[in-house]
Protein backbone atom coordinates (compact mmCIF):
# COMPACT_ATOMS: atom_id res chain seq x y z
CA UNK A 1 -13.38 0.64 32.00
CA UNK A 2 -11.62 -2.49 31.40
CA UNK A 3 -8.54 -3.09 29.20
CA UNK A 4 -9.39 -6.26 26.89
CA UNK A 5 -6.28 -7.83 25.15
CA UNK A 6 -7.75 -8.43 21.41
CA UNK A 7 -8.74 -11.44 20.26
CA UNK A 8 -7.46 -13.83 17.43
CA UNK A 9 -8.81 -16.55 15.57
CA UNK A 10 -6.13 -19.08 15.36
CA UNK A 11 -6.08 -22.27 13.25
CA UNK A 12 -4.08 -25.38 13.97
CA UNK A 13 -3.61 -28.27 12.06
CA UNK A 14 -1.56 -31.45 13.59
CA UNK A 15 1.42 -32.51 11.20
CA UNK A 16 0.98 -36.22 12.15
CA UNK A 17 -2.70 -37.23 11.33
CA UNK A 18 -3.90 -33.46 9.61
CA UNK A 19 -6.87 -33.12 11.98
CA UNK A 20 -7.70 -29.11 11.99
CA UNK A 21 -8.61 -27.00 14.76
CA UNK A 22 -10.30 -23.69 14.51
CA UNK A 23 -10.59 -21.37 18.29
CA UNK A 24 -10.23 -18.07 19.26
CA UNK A 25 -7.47 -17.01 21.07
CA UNK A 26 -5.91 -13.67 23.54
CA UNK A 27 -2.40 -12.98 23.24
CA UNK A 28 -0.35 -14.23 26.66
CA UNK A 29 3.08 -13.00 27.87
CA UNK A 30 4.93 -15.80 26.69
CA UNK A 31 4.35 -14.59 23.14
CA UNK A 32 1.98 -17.27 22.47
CA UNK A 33 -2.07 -17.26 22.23
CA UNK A 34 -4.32 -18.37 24.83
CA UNK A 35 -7.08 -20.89 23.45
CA UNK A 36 -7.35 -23.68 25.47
CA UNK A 37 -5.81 -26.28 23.13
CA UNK A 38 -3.36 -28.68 24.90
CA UNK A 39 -2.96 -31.66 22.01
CA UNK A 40 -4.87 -33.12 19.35
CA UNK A 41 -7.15 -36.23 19.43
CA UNK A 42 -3.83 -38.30 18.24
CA UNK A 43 -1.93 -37.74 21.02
CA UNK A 44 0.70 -35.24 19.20
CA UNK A 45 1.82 -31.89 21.88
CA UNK A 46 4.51 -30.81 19.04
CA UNK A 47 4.19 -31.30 15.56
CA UNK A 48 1.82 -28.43 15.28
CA UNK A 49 1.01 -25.72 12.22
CA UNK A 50 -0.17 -22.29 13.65
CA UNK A 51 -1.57 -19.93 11.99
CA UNK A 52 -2.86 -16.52 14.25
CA UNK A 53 -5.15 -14.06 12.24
CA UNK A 54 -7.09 -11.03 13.62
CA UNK A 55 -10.73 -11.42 14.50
């Protein structure tokens, strides 16, 4: 039987334009959560708000 990592739903929301993203996400060994997301439609990598809650 296989060992699943649990998942997340995490919620970001961009600090420059306020668009909101809502994904699901595993947790990775950087400390971080795996979801996919690499920026928002504005162009903005960084000025991020995360929020992780349990599925």
């Amino acid at each position: 039987m296989t060992d699943t990592k649990p998942r997340y739903k995490v919620t970001i929301r961009c600090g420059q334009c306020g668009e909101k993203y809502i994904l699901r996400g595993r947790p990775n060994n950087e400390g971080g959560y795996d979801t996919g997301f690499k920026r928002c439609v504005c162009g903005n990598e960084t000025n991020l708000d995360i929020d992780v809650t349990p599925e």
